[in-house]
C-alpha atoms as a PDB file:
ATOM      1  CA  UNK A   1       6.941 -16.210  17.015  1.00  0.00           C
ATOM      2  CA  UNK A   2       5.861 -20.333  17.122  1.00  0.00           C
ATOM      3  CA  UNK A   3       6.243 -21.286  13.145  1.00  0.00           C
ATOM      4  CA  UNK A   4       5.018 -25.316  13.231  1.00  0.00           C
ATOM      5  CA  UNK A   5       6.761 -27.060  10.559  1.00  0.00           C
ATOM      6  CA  UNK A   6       4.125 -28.104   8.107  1.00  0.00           C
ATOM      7  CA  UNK A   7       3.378 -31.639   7.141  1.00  0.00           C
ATOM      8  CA  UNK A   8       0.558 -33.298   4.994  1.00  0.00           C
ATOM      9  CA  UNK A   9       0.194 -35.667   7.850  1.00  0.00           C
ATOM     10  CA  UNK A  10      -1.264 -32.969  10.462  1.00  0.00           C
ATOM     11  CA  UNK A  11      -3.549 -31.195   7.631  1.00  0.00           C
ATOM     12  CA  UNK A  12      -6.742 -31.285   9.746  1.00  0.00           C
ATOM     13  CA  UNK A  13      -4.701 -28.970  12.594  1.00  0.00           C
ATOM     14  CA  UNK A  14      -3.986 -26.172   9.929  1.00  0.00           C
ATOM     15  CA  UNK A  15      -6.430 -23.268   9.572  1.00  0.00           C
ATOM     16  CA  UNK A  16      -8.766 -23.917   6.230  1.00  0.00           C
ATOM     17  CA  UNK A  17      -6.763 -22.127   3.380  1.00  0.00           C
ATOM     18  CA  UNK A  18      -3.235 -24.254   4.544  1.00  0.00           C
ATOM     19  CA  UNK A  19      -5.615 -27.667   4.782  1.00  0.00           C
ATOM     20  CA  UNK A  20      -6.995 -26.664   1.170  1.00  0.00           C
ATOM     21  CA  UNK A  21      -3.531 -26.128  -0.521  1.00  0.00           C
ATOM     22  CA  UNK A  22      -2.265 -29.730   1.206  1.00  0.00           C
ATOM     23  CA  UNK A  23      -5.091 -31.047  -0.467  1.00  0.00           C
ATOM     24  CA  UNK A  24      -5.310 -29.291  -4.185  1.00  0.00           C
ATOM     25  CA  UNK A  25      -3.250 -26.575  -4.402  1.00  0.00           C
ATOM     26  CA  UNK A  26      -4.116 -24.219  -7.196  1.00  0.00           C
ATOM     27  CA  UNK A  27      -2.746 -24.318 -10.469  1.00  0.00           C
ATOM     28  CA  UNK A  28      -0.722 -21.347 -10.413  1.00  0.00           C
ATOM     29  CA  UNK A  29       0.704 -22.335  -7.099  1.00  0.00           C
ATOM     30  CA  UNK A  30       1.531 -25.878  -8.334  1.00  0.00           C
ATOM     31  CA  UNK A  31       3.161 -24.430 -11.194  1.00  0.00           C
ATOM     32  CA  UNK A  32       5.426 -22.507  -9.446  1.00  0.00           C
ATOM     33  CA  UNK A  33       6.334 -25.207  -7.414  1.00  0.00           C
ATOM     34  CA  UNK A  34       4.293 -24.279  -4.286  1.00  0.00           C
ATOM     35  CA  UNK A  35       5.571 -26.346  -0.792  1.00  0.00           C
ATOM     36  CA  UNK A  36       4.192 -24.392   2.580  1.00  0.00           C
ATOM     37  CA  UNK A  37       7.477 -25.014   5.042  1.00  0.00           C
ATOM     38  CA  UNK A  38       6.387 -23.442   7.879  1.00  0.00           C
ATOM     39  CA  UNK A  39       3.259 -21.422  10.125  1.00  0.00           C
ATOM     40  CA  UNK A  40       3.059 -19.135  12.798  1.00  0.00           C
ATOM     41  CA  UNK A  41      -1.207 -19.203  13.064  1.00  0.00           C
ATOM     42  CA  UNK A  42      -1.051 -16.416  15.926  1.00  0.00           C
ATOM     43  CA  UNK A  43       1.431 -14.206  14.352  1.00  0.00           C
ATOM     44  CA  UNK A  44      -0.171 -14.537  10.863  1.00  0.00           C
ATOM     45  CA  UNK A  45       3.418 -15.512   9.379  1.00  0.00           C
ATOM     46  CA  UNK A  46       3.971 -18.314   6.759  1.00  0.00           C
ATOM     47  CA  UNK A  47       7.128 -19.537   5.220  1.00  0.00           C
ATOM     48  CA  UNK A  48       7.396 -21.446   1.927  1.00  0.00           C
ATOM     49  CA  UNK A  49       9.533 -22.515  -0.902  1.00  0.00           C
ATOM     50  CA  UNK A  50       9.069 -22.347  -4.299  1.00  0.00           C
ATOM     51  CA  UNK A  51      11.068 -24.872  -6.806  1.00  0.00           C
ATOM     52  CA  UNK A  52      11.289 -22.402  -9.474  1.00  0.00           C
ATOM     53  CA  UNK A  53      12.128 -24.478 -13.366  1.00  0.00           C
ATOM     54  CA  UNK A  54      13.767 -23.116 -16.153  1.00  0.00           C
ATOM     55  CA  UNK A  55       9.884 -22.569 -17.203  1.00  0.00           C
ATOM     56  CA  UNK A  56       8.956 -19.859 -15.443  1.00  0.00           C
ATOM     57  CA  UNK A  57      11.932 -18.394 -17.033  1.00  0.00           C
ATOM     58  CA  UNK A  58      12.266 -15.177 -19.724  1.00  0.00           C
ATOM     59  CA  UNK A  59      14.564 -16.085 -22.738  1.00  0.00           C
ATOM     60  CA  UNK A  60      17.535 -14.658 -20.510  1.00  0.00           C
ATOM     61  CA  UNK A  61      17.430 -17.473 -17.682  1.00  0.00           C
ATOM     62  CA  UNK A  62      15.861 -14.780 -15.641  1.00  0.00           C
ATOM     63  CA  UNK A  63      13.128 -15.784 -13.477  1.00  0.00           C
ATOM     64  CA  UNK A  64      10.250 -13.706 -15.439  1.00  0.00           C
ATOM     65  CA  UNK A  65       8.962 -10.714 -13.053  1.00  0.00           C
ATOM     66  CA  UNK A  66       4.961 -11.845 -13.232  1.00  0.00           C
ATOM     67  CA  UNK A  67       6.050 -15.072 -11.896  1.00  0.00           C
ATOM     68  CA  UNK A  68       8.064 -13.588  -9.109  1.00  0.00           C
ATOM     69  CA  UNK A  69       5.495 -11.344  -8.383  1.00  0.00           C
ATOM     70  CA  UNK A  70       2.401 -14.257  -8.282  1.00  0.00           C
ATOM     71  CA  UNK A  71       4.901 -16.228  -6.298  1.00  0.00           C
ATOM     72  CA  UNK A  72       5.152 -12.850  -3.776  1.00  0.00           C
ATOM     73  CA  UNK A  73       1.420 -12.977  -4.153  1.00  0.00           C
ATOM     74  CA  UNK A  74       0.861 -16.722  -2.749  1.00  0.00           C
ATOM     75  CA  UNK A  75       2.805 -15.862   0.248  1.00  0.00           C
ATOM     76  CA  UNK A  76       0.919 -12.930   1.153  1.00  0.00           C
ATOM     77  CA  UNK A  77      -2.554 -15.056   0.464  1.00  0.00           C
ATOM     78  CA  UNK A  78      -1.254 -17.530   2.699  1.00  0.00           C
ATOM     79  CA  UNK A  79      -0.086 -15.168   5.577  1.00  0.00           C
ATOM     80  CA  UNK A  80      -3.656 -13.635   5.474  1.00  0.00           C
ATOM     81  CA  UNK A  81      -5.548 -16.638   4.767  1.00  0.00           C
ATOM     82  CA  UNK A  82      -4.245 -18.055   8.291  1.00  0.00           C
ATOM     83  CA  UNK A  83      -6.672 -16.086  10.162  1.00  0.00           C
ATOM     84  CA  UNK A  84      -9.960 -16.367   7.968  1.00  0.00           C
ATOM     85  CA  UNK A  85     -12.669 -18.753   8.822  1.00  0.00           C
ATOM     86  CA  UNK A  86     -14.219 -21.731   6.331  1.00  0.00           C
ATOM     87  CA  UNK A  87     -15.314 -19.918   2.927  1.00  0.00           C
ATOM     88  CA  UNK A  88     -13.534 -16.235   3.708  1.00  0.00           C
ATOM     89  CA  UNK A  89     -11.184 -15.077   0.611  1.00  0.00           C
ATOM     90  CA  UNK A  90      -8.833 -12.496   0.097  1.00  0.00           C
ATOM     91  CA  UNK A  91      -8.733 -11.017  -3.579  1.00  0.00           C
ATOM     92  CA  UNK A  92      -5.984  -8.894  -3.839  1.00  0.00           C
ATOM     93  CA  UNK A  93      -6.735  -4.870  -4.307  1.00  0.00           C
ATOM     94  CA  UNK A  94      -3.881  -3.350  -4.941  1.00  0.00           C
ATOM     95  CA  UNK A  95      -0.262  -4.929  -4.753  1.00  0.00           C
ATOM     96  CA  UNK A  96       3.316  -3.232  -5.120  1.00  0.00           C
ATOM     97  CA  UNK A  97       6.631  -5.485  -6.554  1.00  0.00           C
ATOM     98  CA  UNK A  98       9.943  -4.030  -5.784  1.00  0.00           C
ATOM     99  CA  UNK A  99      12.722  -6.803  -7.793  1.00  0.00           C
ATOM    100  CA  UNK A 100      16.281  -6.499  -6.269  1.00  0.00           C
ATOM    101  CA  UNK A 101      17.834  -8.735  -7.935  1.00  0.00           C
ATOM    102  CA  UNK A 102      17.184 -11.306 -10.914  1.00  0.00           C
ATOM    103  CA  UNK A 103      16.168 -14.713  -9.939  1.00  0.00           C
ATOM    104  CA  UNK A 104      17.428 -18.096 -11.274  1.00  0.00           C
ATOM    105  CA  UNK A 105      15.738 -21.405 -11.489  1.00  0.00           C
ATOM    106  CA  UNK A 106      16.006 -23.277  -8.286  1.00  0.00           C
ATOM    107  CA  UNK A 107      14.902 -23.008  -4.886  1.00  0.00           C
ATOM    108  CA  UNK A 108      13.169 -19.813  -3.075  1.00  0.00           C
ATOM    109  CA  UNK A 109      12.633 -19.003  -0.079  1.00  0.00           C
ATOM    110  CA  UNK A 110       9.601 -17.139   1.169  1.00  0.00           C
ATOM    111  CA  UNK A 111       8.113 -15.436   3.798  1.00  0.00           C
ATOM    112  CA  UNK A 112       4.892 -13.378   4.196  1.00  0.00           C
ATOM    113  CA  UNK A 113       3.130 -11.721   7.010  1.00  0.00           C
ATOM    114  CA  UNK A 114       0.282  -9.455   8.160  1.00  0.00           C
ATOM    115  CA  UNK A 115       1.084  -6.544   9.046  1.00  0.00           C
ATOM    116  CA  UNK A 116      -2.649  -4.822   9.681  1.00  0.00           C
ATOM    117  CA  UNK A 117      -5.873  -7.174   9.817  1.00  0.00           C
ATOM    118  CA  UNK A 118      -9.346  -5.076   9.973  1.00  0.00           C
ATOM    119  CA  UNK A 119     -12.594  -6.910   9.584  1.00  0.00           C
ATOM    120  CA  UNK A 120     -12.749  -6.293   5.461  1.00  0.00           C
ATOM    121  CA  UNK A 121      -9.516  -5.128   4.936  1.00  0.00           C
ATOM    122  CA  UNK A 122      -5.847  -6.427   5.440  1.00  0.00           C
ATOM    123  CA  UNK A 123      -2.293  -5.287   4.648  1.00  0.00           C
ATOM    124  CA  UNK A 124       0.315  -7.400   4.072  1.00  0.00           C
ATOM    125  CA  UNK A 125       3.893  -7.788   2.682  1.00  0.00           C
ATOM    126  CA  UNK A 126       6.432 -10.606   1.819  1.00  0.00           C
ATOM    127  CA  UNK A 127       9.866 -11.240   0.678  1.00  0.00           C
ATOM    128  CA  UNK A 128      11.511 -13.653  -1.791  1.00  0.00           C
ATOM    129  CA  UNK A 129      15.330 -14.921  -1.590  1.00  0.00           C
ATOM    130  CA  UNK A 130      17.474 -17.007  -3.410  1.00  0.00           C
ATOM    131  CA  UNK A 131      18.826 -20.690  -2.805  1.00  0.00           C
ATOM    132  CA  UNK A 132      21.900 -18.664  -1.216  1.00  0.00           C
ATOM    133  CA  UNK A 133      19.512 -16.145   0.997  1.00  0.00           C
ATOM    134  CA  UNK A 134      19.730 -13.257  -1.592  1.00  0.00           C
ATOM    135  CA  UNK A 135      16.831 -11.204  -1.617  1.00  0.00           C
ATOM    136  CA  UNK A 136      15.093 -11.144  -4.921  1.00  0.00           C
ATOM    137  CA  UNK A 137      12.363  -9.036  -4.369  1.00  0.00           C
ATOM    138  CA  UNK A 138       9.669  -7.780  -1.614  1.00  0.00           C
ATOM    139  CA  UNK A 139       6.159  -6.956  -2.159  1.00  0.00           C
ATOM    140  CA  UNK A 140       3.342  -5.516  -0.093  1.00  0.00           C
ATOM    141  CA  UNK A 141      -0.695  -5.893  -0.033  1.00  0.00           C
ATOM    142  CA  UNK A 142      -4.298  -4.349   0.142  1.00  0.00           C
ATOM    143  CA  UNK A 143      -6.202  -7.048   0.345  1.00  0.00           C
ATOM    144  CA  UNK A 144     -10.344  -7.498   0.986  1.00  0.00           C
ATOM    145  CA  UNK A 145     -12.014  -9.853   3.552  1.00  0.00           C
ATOM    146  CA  UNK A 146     -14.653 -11.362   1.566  1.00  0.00           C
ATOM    147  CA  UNK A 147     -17.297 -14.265   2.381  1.00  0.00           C
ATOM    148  CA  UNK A 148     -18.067 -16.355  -0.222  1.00  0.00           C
ATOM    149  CA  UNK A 149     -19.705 -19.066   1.749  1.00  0.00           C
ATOM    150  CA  UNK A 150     -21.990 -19.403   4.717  1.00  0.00           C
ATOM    151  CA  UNK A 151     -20.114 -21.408   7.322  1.00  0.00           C
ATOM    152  CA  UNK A 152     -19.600 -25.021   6.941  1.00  0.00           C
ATOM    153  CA  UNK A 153     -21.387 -25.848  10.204  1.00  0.00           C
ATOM    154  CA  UNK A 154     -24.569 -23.979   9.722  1.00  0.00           C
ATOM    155  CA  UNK A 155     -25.364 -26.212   6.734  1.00  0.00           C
END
């Protein structure tokens, strides 16, 4: 594996869907506290953190299980999104959550890879751990190859 550490600075290296999150990341992803750490382009591995607050909690001080899983689902989008071209997408067909363990406000730690890429159809899976390297939860991916755009240098 050669992760590159990931800085705002070197955007224009990254492939398009890391360069687009540096710039605007998504709402969701912002929400949850979104920071891309680290990218292995050739072994279609990312690793992030997420700073998790007390509101993407459930009235418990549990880390509420959508937000876990959407956080699960960033990483996979990420790991994917490292080998599509300008204006490919990946929406999500199926996805399964396994929690381990509950997860608290703070910082998590991410990591999401491909483990299949076909021409309109990848498989994927992540895992989520603690500030203390607990695993929270895991999840794994079906995921469609979609172009939404014709390529940015035909016009």
């Amino acid at each position: 594996m050669a992760f590159v550490t990931v800085t705002p600075e070197q955007a224009e290296s990254y492939p398009p869907n890391v360069q687009s999150i540096l710039k605007r990341p998504s709402g969701p992803s912002a929400f949850l506290g979104l920071e891309i750490q680290e990218v292995d382009v050739e072994g279609a591995r990312v690793r992030a953190v997420f700073n998790a607050t007390e509101q993407v909690c459930n009235k418990w001080g549990g880390i509420h299980g959508g937000m876990v899983a959407a956080m699960l689902d960033d990483l996979m989008s990420l790991a994917v999104g490292l080998s599509l071209e300008w204006g490919e997408i990946t929406p999500t067909l199926e996805m399964k959550t396994s929690f381990i363990a509950a997860g608290r406000p703070g910082r998590l730690q991410g990591e999401g890879w491909v483990i299949k890429r076909g021409r309109s159809v990848a498989f994927i899976e992540a895992n989520l751990h603690d500030g203390a390297g607990a695993l929270i939860a895991t999840a794994s991916s079906t995921a469609r190859i979609v172009q939404t755009k014709p390529d940015k240098k035909q016009g």
